[in-house]
N, C-alpha and C. Protein backbone atom coordinates (compact mmCIF):
# COMPACT_ATOMS: atom_id res chain seq x y z
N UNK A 1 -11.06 -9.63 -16.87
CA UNK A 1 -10.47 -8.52 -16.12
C UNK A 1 -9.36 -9.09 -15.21
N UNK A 2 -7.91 -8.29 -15.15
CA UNK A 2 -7.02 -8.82 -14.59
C UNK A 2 -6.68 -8.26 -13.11
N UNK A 3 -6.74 -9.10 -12.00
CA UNK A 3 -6.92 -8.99 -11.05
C UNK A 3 -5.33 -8.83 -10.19
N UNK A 4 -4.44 -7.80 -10.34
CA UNK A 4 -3.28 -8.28 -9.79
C UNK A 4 -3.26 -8.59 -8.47
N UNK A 5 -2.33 -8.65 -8.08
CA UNK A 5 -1.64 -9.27 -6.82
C UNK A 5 -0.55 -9.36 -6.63
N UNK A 6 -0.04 -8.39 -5.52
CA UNK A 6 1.41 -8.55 -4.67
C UNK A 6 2.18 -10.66 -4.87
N UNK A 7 0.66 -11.21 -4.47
CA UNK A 7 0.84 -13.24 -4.50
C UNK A 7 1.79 -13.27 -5.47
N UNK A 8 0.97 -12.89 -6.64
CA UNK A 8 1.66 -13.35 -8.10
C UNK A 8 2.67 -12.48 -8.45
N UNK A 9 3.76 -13.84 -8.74
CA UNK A 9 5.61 -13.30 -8.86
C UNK A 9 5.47 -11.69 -10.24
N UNK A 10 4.62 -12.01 -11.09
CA UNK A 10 4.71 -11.03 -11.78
C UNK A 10 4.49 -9.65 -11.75
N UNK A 11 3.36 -9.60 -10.86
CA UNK A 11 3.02 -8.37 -10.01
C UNK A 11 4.28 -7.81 -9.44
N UNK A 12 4.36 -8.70 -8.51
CA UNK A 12 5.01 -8.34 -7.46
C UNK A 12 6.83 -7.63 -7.95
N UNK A 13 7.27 -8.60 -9.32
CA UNK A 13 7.86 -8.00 -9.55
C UNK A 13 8.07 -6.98 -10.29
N UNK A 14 6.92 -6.45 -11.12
CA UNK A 14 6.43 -5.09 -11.97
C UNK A 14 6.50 -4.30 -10.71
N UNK A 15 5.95 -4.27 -9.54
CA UNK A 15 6.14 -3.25 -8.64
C UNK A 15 7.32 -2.91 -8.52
N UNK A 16 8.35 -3.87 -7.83
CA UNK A 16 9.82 -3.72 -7.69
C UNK A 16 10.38 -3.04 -8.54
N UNK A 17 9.89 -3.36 -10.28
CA UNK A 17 10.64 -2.38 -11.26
C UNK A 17 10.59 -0.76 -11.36
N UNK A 18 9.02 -0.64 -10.80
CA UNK A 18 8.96 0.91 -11.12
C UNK A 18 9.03 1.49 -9.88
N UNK A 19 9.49 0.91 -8.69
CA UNK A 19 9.76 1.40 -7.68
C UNK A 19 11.05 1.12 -8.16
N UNK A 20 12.23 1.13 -8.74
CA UNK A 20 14.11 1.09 -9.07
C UNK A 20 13.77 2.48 -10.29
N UNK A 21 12.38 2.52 -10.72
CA UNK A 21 12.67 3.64 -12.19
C UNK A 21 12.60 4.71 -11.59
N UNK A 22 11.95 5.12 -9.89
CA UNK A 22 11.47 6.76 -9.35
C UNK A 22 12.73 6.61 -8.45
N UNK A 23 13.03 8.27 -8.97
CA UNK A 23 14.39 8.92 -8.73
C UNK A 23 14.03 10.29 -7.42
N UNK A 24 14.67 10.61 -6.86
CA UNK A 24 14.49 11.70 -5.51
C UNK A 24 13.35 12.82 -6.24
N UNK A 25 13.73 12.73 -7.52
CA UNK A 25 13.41 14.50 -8.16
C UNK A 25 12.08 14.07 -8.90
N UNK A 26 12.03 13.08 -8.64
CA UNK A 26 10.34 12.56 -10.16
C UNK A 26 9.32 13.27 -9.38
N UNK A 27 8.69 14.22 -9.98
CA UNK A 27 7.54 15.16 -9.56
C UNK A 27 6.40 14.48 -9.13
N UNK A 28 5.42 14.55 -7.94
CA UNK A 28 4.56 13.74 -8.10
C UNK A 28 2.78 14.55 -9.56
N UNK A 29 2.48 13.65 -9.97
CA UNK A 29 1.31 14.21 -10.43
C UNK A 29 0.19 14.84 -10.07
N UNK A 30 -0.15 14.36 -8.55
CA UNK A 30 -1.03 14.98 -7.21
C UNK A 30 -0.23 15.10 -6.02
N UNK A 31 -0.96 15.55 -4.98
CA UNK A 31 -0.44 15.50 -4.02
C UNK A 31 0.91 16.30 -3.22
N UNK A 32 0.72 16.23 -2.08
CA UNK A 32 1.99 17.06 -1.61
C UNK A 32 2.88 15.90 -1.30
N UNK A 33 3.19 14.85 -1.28
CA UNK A 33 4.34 14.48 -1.15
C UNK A 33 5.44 14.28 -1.80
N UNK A 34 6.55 13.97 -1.24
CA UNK A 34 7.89 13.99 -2.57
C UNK A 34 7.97 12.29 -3.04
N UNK A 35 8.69 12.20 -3.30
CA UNK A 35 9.07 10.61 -3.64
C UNK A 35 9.63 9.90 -2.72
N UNK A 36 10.46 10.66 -1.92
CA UNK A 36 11.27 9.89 -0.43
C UNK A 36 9.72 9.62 0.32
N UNK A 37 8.53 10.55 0.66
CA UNK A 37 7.68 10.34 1.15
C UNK A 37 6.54 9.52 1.25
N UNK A 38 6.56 9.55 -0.40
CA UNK A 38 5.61 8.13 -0.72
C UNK A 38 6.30 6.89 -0.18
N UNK A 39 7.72 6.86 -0.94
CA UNK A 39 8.29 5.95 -0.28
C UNK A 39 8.45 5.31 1.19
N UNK A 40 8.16 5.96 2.53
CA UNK A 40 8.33 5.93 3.37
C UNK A 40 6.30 5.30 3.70
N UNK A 41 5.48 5.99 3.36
CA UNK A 41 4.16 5.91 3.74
C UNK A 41 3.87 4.65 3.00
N UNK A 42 4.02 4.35 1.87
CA UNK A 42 4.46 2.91 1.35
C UNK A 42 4.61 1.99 2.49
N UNK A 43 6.24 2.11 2.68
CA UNK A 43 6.38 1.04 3.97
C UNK A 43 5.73 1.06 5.03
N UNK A 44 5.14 1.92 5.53
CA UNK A 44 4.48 1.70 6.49
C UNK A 44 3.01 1.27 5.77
N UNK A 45 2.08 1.39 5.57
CA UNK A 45 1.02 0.90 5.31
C UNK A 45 1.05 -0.99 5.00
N UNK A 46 2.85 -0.99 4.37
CA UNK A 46 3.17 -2.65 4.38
C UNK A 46 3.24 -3.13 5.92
N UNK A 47 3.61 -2.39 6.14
CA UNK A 47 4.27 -2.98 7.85
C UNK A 47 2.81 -3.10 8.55
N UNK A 48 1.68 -2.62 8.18
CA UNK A 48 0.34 -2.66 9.33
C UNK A 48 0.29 -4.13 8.91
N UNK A 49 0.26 -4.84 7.81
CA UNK A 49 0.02 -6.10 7.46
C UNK A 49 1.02 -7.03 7.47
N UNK A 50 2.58 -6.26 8.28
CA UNK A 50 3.57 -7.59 9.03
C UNK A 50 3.18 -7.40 10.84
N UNK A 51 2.03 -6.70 10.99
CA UNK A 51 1.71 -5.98 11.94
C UNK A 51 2.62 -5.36 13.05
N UNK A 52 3.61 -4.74 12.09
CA UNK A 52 4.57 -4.04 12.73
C UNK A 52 4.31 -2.33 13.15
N UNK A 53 3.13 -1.71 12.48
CA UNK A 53 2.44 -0.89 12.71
C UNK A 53 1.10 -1.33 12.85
N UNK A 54 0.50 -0.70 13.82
CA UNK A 54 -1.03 -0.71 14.65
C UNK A 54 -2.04 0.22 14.45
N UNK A 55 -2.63 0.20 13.80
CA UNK A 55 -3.73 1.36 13.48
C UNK A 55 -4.98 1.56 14.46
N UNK A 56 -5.70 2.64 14.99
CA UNK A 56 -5.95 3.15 16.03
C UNK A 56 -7.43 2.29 15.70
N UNK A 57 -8.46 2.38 16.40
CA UNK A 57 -9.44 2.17 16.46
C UNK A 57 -10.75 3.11 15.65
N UNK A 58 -11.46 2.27 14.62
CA UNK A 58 -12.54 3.58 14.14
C UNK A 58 -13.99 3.57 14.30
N UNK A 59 -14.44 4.18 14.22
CA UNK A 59 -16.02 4.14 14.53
C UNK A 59 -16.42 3.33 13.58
N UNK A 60 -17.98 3.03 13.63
CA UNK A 60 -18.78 2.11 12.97
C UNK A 60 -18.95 2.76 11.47
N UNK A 61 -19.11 3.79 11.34
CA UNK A 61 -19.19 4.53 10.06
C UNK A 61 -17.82 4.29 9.21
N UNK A 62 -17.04 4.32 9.55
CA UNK A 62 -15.38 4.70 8.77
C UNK A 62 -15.35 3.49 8.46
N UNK A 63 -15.37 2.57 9.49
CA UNK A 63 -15.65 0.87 9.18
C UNK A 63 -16.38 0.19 8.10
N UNK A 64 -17.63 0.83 8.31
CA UNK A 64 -18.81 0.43 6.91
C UNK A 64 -18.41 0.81 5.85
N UNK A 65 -17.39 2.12 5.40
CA UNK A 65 -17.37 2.59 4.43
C UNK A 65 -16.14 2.21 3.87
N UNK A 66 -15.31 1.42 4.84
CA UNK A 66 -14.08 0.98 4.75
C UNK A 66 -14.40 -0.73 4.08
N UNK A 67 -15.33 -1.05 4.19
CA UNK A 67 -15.49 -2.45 3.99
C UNK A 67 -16.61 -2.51 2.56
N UNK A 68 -17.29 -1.57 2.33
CA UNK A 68 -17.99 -1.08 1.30
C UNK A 68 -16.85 -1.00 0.41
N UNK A 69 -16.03 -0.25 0.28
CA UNK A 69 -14.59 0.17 -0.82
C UNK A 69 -14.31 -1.29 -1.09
N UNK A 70 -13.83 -1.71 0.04
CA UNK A 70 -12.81 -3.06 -0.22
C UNK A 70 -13.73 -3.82 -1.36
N UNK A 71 -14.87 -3.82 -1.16
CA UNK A 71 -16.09 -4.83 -1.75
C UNK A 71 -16.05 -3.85 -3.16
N UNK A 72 -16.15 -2.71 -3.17
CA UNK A 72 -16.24 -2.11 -4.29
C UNK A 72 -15.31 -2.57 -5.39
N UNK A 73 -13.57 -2.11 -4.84
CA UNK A 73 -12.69 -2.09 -5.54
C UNK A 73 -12.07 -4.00 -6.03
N UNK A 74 -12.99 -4.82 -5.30
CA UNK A 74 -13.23 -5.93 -5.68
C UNK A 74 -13.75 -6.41 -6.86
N UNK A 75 -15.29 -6.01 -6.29
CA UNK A 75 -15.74 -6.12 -7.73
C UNK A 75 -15.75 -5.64 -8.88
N UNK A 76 -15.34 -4.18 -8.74
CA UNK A 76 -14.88 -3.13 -10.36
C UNK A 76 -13.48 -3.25 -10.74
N UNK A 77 -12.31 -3.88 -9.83
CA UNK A 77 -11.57 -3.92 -10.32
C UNK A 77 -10.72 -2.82 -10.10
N UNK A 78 -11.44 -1.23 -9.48
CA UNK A 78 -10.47 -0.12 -9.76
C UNK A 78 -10.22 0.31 -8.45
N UNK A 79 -9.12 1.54 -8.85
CA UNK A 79 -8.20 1.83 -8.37
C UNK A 79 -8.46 2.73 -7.19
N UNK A 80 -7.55 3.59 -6.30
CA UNK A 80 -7.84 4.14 -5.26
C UNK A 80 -7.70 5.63 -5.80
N UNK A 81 -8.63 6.86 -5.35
CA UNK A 81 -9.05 8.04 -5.87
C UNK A 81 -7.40 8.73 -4.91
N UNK A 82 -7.03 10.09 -6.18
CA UNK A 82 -5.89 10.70 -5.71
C UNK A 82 -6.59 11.61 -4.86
N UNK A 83 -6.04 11.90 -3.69
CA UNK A 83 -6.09 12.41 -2.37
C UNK A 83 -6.99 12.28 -1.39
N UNK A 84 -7.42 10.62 -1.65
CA UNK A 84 -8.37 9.68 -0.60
C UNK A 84 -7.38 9.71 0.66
N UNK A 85 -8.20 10.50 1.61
CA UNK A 85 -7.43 10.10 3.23
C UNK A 85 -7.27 8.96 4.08
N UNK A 86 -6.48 9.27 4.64
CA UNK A 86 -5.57 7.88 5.30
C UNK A 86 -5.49 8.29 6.73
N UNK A 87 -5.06 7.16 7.52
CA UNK A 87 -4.85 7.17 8.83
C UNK A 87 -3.91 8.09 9.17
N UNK A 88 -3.87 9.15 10.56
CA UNK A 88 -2.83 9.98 10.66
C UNK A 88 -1.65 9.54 10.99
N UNK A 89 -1.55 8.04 11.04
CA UNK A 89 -0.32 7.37 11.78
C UNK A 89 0.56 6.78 10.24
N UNK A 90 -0.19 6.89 9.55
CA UNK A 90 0.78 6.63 8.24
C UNK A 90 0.84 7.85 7.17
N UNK A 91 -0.01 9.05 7.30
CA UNK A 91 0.36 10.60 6.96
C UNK A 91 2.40 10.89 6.87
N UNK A 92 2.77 10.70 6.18
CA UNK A 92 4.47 11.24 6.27
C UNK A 92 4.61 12.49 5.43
N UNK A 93 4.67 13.53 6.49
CA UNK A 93 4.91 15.12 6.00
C UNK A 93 6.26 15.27 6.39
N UNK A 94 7.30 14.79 6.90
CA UNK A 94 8.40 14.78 7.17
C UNK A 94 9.29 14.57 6.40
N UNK A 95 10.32 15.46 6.06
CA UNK A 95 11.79 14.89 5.63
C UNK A 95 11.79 13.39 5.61
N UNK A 96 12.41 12.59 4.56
CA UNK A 96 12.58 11.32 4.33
C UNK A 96 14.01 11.48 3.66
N UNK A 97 15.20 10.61 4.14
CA UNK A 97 16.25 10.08 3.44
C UNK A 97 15.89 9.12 2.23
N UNK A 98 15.66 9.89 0.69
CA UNK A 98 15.21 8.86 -0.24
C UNK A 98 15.92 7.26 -0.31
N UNK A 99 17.15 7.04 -0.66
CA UNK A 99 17.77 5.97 -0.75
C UNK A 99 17.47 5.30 0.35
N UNK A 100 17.55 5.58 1.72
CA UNK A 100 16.49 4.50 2.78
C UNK A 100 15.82 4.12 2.88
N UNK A 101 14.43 5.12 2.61
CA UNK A 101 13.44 5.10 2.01
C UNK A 101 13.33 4.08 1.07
N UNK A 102 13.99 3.96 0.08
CA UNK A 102 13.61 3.08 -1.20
C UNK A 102 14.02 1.62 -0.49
N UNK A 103 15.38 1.51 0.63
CA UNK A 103 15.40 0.10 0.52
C UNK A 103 14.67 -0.63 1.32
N UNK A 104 14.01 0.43 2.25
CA UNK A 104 13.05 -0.18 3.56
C UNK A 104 12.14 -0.23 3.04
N UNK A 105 11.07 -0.12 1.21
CA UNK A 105 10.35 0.20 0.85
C UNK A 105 10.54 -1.61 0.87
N UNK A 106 11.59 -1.75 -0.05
CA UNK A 106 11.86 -3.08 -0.64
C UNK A 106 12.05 -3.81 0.00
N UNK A 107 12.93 -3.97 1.19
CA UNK A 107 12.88 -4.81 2.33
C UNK A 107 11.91 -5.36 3.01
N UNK A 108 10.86 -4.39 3.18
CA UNK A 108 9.28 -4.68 3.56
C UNK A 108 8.51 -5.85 3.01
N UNK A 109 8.76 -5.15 1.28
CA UNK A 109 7.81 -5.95 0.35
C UNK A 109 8.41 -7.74 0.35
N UNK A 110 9.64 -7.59 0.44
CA UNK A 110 10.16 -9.13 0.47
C UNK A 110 9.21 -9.34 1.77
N UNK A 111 9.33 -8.43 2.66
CA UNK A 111 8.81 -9.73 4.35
C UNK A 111 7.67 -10.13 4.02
N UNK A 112 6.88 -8.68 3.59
CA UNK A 112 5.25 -9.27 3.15
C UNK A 112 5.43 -10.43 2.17
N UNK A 113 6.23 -10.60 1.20
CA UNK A 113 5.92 -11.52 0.47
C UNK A 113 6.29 -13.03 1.04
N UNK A 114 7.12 -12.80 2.02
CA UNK A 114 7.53 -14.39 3.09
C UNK A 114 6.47 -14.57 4.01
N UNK A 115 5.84 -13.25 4.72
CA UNK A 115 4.72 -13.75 5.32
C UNK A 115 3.31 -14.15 5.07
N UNK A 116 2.80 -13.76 3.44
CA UNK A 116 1.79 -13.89 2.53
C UNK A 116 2.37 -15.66 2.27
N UNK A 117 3.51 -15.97 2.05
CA UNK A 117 3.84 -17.15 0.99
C UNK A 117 3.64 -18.25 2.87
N UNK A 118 3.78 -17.73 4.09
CA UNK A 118 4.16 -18.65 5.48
C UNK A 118 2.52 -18.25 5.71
N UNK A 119 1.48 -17.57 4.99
CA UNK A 119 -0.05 -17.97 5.58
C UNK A 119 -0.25 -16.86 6.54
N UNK A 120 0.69 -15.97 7.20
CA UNK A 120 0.90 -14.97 8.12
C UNK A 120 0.46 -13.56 7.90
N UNK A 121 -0.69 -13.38 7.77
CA UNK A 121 -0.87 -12.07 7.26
C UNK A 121 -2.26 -11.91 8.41
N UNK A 122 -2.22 -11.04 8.79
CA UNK A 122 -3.73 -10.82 9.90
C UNK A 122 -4.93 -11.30 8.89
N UNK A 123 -6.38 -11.57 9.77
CA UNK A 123 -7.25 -11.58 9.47
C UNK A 123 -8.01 -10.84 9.62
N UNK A 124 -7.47 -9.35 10.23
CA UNK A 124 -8.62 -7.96 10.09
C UNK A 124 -7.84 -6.72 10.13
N UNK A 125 -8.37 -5.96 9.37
CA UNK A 125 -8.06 -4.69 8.68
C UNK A 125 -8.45 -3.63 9.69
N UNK A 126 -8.26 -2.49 10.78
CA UNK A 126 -9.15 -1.79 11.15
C UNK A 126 -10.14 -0.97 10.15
N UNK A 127 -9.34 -0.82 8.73
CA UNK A 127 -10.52 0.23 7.93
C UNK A 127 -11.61 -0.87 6.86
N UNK A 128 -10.73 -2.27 6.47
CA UNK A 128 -11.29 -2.96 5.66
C UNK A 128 -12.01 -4.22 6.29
N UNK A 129 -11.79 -4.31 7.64
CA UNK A 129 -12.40 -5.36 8.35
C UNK A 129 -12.05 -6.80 8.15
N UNK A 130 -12.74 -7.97 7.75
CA UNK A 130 -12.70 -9.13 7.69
C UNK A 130 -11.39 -9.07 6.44
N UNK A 131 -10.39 -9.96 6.50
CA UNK A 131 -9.31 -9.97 5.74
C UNK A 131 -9.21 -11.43 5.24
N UNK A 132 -8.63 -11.78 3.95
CA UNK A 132 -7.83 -12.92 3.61
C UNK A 132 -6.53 -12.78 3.15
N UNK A 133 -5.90 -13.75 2.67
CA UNK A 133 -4.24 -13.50 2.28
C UNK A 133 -4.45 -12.94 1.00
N UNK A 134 -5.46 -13.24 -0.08
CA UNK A 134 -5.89 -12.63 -1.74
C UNK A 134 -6.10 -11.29 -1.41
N UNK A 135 -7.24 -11.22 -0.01
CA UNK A 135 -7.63 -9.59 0.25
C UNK A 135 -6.75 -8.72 0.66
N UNK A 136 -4.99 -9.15 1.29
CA UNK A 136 -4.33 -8.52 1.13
C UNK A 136 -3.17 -8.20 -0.11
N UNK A 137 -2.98 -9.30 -0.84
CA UNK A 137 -1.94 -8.93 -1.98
C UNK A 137 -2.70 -8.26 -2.92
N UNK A 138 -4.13 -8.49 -3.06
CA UNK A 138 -5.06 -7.29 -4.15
C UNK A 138 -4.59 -5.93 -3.83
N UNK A 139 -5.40 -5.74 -2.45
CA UNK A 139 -5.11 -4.09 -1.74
C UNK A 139 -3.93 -3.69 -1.59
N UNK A 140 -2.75 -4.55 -1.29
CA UNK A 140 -1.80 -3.81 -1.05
C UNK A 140 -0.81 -3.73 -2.40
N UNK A 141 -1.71 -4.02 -3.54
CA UNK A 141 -0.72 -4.04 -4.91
C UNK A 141 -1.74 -3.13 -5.37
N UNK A 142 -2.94 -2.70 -5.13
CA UNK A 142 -3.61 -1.36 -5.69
C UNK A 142 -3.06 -0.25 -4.91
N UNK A 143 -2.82 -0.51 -3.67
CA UNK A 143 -2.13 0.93 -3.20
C UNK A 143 -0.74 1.16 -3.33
N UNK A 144 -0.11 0.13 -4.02
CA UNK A 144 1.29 0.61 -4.56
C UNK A 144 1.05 1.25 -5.41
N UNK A 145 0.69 0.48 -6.59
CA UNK A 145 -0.31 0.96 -7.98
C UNK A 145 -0.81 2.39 -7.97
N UNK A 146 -1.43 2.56 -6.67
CA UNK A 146 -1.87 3.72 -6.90
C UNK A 146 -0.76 4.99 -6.41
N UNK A 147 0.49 5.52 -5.70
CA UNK A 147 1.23 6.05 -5.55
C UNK A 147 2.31 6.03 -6.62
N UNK A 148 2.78 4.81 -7.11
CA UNK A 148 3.52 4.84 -8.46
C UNK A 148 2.64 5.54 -9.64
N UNK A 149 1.01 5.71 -9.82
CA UNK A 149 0.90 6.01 -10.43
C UNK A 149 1.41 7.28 -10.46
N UNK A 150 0.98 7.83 -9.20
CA UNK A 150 1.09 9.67 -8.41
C UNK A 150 2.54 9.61 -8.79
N UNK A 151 3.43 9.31 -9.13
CA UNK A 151 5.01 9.49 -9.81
C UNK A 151 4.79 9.50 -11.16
N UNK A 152 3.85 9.03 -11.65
CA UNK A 152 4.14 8.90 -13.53
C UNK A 152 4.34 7.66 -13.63
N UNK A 153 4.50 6.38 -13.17
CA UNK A 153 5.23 5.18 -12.94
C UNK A 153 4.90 3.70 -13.33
């Protein structure tokens, strides 16, 4: 079973590709957002792990169940369910400039990938808890994975 990763150049650059193939107008398959929007909630969910965004504090429950997943989607390998909720601080219901959108998407993913390659990546998640540098290029290449899918992608 193949385990990607943001780490590995190949991943990382299959993401880059099908994030250059989604266009303003590509319908999503679920969900209410547009494509400028994913795009935008994208970068931010990268940025909690250049810890340029801060995620609020959660109870012991959201925590357990947050660290249960991580362990789950570890060991099965799969993917994140369409219209699994998220923190309200990375929710983007707002107008998004797509073409900005796309390059701050990409701009991001390079930093993460300089600060994954410089050892710099936090060691705790508020929803997934205890972190490594693998436990972030897994998760954060399933939750690309999983919004490109929500494009067709």
């Amino acid at each position: 079973m193949v385990r990607k990763s943001l780490h590995n150049s190949i991943y990382f650059e299959e993401i880059v590709q099908r994030i250059s193939l989604l266009t303003e107008s590509t319908p999503p398959r679920w969900g209410k957002m547009t494509a400028s929007q994913m795009l935008k909630h994208c970068d931010l969910v990268l940025q909690v792990a250049l810890r340029q965004v801060e995620l609020p504090e959660i109870n012991i429950i959201f925590r357990t169940i947050g660290v249960v997943t991580k362990v789950e989607m570890q060991i099965f390998n799969n993917g994140i369910p369409p219209n699994m909720p998220t923190f309200q601080k990375l929710i983007v219901n707002f107008e998004c400039d797509f073409d900005e959108s796309k390059t701050n998407l990409l701009n991001t993913l390079n930093s993460f990938r300089t600060a994954s390659e410089n050892r710099n990546l936090p060691d705790r998640h508020r929803l997934f808890g205890k972190m490594t540098e693998k436990d972030w290029g897994f998760l954060e290449y399933k939750h690309l994975d999983h919004h490109l899918k929500q494009f067709n992608l």
